[in-house]
C-alpha atoms as a PDB file:
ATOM      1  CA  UNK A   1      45.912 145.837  99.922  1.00  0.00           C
ATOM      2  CA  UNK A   2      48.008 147.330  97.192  1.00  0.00           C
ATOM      3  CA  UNK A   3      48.852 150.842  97.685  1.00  0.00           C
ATOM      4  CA  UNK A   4      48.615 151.304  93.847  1.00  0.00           C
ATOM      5  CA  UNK A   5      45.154 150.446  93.717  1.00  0.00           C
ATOM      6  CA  UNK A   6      42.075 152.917  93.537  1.00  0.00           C
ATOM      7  CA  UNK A   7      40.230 152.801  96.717  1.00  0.00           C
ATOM      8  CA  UNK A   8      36.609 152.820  97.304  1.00  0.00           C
ATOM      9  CA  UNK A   9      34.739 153.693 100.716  1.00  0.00           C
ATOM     10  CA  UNK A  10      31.824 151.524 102.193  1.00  0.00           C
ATOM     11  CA  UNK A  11      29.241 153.309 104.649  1.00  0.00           C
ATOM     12  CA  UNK A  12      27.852 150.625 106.726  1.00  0.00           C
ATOM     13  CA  UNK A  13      25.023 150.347 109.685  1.00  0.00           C
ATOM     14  CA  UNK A  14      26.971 150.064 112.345  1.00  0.00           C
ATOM     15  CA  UNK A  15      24.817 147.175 113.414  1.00  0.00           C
ATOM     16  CA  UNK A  16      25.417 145.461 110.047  1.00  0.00           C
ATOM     17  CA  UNK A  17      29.472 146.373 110.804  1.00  0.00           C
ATOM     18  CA  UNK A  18      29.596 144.787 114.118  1.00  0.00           C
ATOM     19  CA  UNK A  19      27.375 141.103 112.675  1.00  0.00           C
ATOM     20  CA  UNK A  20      29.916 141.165 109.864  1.00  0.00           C
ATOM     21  CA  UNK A  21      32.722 141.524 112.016  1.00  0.00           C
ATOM     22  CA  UNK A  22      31.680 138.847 114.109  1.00  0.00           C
ATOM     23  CA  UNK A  23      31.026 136.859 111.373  1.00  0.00           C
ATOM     24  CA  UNK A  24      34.095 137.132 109.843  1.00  0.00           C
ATOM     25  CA  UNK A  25      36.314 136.575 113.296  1.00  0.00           C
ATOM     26  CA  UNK A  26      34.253 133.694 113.502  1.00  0.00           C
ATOM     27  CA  UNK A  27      34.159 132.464 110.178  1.00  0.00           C
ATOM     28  CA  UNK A  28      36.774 129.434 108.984  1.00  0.00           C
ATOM     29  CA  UNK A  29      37.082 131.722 105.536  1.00  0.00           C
ATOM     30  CA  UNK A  30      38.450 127.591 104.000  1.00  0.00           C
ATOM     31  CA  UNK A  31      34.972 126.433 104.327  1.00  0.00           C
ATOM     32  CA  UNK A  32      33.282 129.649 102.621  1.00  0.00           C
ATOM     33  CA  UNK A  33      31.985 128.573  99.144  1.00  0.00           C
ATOM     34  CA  UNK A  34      33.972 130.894  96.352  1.00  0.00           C
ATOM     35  CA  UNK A  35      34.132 130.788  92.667  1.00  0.00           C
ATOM     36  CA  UNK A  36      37.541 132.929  93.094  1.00  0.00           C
ATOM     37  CA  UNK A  37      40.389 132.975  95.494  1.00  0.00           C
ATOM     38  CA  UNK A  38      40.086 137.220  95.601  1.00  0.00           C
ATOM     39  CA  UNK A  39      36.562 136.358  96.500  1.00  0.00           C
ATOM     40  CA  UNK A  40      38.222 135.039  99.599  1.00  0.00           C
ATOM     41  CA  UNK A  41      41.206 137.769  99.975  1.00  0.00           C
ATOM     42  CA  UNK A  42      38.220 140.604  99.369  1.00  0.00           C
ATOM     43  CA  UNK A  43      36.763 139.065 102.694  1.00  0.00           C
ATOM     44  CA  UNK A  44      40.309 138.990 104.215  1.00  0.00           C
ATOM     45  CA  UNK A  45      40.505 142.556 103.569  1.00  0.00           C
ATOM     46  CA  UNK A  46      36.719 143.647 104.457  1.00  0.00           C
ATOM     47  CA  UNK A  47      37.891 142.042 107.955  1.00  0.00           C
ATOM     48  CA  UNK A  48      41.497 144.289 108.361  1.00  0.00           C
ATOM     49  CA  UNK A  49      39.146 147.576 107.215  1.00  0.00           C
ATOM     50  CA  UNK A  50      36.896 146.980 109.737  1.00  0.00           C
ATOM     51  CA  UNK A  51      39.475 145.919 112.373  1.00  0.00           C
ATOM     52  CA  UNK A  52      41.574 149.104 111.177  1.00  0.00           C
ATOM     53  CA  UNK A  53      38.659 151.405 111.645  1.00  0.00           C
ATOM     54  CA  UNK A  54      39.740 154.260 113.804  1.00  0.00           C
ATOM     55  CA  UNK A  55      36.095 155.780 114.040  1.00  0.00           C
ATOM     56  CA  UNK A  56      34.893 152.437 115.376  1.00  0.00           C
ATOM     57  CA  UNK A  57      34.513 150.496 118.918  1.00  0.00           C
ATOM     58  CA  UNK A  58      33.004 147.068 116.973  1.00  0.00           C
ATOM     59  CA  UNK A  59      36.392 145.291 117.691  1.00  0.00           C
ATOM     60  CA  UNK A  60      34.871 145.622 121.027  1.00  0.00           C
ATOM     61  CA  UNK A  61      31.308 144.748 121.031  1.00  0.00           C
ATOM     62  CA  UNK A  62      30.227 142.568 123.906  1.00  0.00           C
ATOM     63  CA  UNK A  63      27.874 139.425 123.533  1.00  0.00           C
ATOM     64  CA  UNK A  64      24.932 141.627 124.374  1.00  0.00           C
ATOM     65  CA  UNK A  65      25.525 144.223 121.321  1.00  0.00           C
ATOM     66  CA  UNK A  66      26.431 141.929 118.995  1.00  0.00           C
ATOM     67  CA  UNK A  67      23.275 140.079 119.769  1.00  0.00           C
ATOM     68  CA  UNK A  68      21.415 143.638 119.218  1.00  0.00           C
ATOM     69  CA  UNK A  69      22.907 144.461 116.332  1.00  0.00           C
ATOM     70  CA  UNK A  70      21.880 141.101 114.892  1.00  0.00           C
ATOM     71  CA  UNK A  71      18.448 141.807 116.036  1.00  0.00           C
ATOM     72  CA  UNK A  72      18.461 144.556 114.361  1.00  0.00           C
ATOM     73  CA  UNK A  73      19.880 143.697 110.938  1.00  0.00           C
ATOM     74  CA  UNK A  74      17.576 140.550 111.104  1.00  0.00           C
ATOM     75  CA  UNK A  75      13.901 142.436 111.840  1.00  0.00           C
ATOM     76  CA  UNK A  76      13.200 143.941 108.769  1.00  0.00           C
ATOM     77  CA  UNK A  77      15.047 141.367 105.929  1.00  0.00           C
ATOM     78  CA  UNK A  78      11.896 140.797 104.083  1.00  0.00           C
ATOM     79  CA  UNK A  79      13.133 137.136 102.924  1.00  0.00           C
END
């Protein structure tokens, strides 16, 4: 990301942070429908921040908690 750029922070479930990062490691971003290639870079970027977190282990969630945390995320959607 630009250093120039106003930056914004995100507070996240830490289950919903570990299913989106193993989403997006799993993800072929090519094949995700967009409208706008910074659609696709803003994904790119979401990916690095949550690789880059220092206050996080998700880079390091096994099988088993990354199949809890999408238990959890998924039990009270609604839709």
């Amino acid at each position: 990301m630009s250093e120039n750029l106003p930056e914004v922070d995100v507070t996240l479930w830490r289950a919903d942070a570990i299913v989106l990062f193993d989403w997006l490691m799993s993800v072929d971003l090519d094949t995700v429908p967009i409208t706008h290639p910074a659609q696709k870079q803003a994904l790119a970027d979401l990916l690095t921040a949550l690789e880059h977190n220092i206050d996080s282990d998700i880079t390091a969630s096994t099988a088993e908690e990354i199949a809890a945390a999408q238990e959890e995320v998924a039990k009270d959607m609604g839709w």
